[in-house]
N, C-alpha and C. Protein backbone atom coordinates (compact mmCIF):
# COMPACT_ATOMS: atom_id res chain seq x y z
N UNK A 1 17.93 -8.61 2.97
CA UNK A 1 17.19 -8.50 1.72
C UNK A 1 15.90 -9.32 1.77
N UNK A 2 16.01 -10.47 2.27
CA UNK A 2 14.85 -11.69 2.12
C UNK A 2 13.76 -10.64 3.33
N UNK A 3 14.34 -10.46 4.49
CA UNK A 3 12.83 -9.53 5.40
C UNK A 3 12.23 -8.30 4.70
N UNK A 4 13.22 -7.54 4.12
CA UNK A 4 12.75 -6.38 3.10
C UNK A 4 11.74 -6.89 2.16
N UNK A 5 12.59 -7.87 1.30
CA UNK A 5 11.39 -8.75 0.41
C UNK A 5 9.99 -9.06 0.55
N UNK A 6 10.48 -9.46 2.14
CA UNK A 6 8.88 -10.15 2.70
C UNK A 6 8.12 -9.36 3.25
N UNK A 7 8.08 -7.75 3.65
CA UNK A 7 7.71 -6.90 4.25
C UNK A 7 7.35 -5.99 2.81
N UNK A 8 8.23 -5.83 1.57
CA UNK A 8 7.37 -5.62 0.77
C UNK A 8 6.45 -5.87 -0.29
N UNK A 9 6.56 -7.76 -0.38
CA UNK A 9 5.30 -8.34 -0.46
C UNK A 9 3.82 -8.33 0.15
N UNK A 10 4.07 -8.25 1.79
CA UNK A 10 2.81 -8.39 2.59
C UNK A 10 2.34 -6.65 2.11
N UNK A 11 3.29 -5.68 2.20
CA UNK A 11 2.85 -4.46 1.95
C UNK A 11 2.00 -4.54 0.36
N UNK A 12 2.63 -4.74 -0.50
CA UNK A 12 1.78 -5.00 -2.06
C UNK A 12 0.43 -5.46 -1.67
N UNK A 13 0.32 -6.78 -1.20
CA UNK A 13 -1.06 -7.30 -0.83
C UNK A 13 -2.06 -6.26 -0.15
N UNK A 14 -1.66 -5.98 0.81
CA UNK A 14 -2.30 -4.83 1.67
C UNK A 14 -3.01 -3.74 0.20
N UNK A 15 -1.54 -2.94 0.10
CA UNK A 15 -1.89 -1.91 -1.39
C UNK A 15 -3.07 -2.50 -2.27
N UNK A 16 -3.23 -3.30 -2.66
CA UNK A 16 -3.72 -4.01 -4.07
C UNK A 16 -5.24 -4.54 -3.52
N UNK A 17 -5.25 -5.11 -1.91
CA UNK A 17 -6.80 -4.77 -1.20
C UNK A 17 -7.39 -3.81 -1.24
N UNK A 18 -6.26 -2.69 -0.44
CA UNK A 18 -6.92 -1.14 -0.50
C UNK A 18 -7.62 -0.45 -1.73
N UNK A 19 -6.37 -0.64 -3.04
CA UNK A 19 -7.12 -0.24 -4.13
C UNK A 19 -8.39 -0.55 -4.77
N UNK A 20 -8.53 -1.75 -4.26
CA UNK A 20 -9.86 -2.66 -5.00
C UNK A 20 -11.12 -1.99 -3.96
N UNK A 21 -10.69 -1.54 -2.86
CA UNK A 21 -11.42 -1.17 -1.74
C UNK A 21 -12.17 0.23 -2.26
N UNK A 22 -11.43 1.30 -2.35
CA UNK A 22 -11.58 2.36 -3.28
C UNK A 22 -11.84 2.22 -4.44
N UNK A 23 -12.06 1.46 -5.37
CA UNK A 23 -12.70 1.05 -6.63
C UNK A 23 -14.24 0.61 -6.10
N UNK A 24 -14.12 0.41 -5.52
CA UNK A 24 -15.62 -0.40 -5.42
C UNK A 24 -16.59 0.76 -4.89
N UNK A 25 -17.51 1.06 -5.77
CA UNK A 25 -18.43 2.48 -6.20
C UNK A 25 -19.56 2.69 -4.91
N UNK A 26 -19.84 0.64 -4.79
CA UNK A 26 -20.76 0.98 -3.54
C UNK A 26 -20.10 1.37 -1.83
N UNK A 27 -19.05 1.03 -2.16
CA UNK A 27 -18.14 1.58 -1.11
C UNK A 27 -17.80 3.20 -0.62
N UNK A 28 -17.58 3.63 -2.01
CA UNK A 28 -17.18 5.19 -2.05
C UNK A 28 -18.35 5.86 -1.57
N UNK A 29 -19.56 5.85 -2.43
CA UNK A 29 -20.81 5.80 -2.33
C UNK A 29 -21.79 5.56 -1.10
N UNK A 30 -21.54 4.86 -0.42
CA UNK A 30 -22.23 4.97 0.90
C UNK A 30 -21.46 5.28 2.42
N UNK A 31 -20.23 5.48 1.82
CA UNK A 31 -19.44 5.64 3.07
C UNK A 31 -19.08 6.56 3.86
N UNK A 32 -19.33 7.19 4.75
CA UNK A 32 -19.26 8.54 4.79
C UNK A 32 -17.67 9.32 4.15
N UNK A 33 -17.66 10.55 3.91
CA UNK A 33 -16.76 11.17 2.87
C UNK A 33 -15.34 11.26 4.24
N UNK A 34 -15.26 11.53 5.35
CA UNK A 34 -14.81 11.38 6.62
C UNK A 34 -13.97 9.81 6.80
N UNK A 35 -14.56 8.51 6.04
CA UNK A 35 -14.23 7.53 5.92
C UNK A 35 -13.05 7.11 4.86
N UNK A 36 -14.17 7.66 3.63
CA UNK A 36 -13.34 7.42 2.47
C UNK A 36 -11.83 7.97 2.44
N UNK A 37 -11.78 9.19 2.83
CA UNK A 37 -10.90 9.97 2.92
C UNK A 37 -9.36 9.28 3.67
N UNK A 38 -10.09 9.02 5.00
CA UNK A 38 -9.13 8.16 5.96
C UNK A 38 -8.65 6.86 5.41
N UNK A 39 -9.01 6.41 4.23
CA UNK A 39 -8.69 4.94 3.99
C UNK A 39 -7.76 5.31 2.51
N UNK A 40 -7.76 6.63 1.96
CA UNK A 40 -7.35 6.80 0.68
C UNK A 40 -5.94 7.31 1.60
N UNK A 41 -5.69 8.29 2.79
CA UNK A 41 -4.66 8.17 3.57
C UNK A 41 -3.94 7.20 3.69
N UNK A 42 -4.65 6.20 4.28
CA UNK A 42 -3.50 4.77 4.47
C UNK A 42 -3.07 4.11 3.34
N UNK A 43 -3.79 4.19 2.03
CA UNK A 43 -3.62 3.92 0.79
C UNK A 43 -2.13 4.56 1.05
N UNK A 44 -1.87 5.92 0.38
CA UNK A 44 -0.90 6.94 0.56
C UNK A 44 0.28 6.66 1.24
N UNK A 45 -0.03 6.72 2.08
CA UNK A 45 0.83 6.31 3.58
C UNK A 45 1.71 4.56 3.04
N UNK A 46 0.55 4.19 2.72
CA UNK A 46 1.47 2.35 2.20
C UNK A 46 1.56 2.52 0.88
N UNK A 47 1.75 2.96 0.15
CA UNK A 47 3.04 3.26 -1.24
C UNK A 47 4.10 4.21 -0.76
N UNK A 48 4.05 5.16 0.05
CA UNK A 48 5.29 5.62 0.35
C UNK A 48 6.13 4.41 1.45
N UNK A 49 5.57 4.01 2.35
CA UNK A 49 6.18 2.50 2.84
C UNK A 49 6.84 1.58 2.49
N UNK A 50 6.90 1.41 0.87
CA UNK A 50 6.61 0.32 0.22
C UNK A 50 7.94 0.88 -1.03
N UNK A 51 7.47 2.06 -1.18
CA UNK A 51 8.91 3.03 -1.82
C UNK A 51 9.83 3.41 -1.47
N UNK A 52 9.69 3.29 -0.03
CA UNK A 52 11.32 3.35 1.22
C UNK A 52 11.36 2.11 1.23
N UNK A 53 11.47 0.86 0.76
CA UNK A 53 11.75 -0.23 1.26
C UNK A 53 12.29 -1.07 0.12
N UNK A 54 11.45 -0.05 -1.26
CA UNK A 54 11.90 -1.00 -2.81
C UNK A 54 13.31 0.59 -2.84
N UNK A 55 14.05 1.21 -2.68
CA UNK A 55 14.60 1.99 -2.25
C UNK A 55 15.59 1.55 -1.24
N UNK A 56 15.45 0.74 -0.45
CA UNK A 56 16.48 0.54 0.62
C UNK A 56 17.33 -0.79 0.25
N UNK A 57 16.21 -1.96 -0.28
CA UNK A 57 16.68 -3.23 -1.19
C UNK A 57 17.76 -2.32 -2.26
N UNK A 58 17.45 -1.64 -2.97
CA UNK A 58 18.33 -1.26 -4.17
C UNK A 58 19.88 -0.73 -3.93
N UNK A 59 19.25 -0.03 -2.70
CA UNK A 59 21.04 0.23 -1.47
C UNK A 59 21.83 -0.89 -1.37
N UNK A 60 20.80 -1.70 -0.99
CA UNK A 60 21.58 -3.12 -0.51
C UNK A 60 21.93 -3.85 -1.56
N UNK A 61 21.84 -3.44 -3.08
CA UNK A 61 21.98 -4.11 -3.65
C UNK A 61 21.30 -5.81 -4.05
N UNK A 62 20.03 -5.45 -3.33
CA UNK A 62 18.89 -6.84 -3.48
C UNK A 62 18.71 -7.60 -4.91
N UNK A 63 18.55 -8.58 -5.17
CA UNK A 63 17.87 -9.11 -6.37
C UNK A 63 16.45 -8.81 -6.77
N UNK A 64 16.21 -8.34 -7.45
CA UNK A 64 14.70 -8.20 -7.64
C UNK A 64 14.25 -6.70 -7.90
C-alpha cells in the first residue's frame, strides 16, 4: 500500500505540472501543434496510470 501510495503521489505531482503546462497560453501558442498534442498524450496516459493504481490500493483495501 505505502509504494502504491508513493507512486501515486509522485504521479499527482507529475499530473498537476503537466496541467499547469497546458494552461499556460504562451506555451500552447507557440509550440508547435505536433508538440502540444504529444504532451496532452502523456497528460492522458498519467491519469489513466494513476487510476490503475487509486484502483488497485482500493483492492488492497488501502487507507486513503
Amino acid at each position: 500500500c505505502a509504494r502504491l501510495g508513493a507512486e501515486l503521489d509522485r504521479l499527482s505531482q507529475v499530473i498537476t505540472g503537466q496541467e499547469k503546462k497546458l494552461e499556460n497560453e504562451q506555451f500552447t501558442s507557440r509550440a508547435p501543434e505536433i508538440v502540444v498534442t504529444k504532451e496532452r498524450e502523456k497528460l492522458g496516459s498519467w491519469r489513466d496510470q494513476a487510476e490503475t493504481l487509486r484502483r488497485k490500493r482500493a483492492q488492497l483495501g488501502c487507507p486513503g
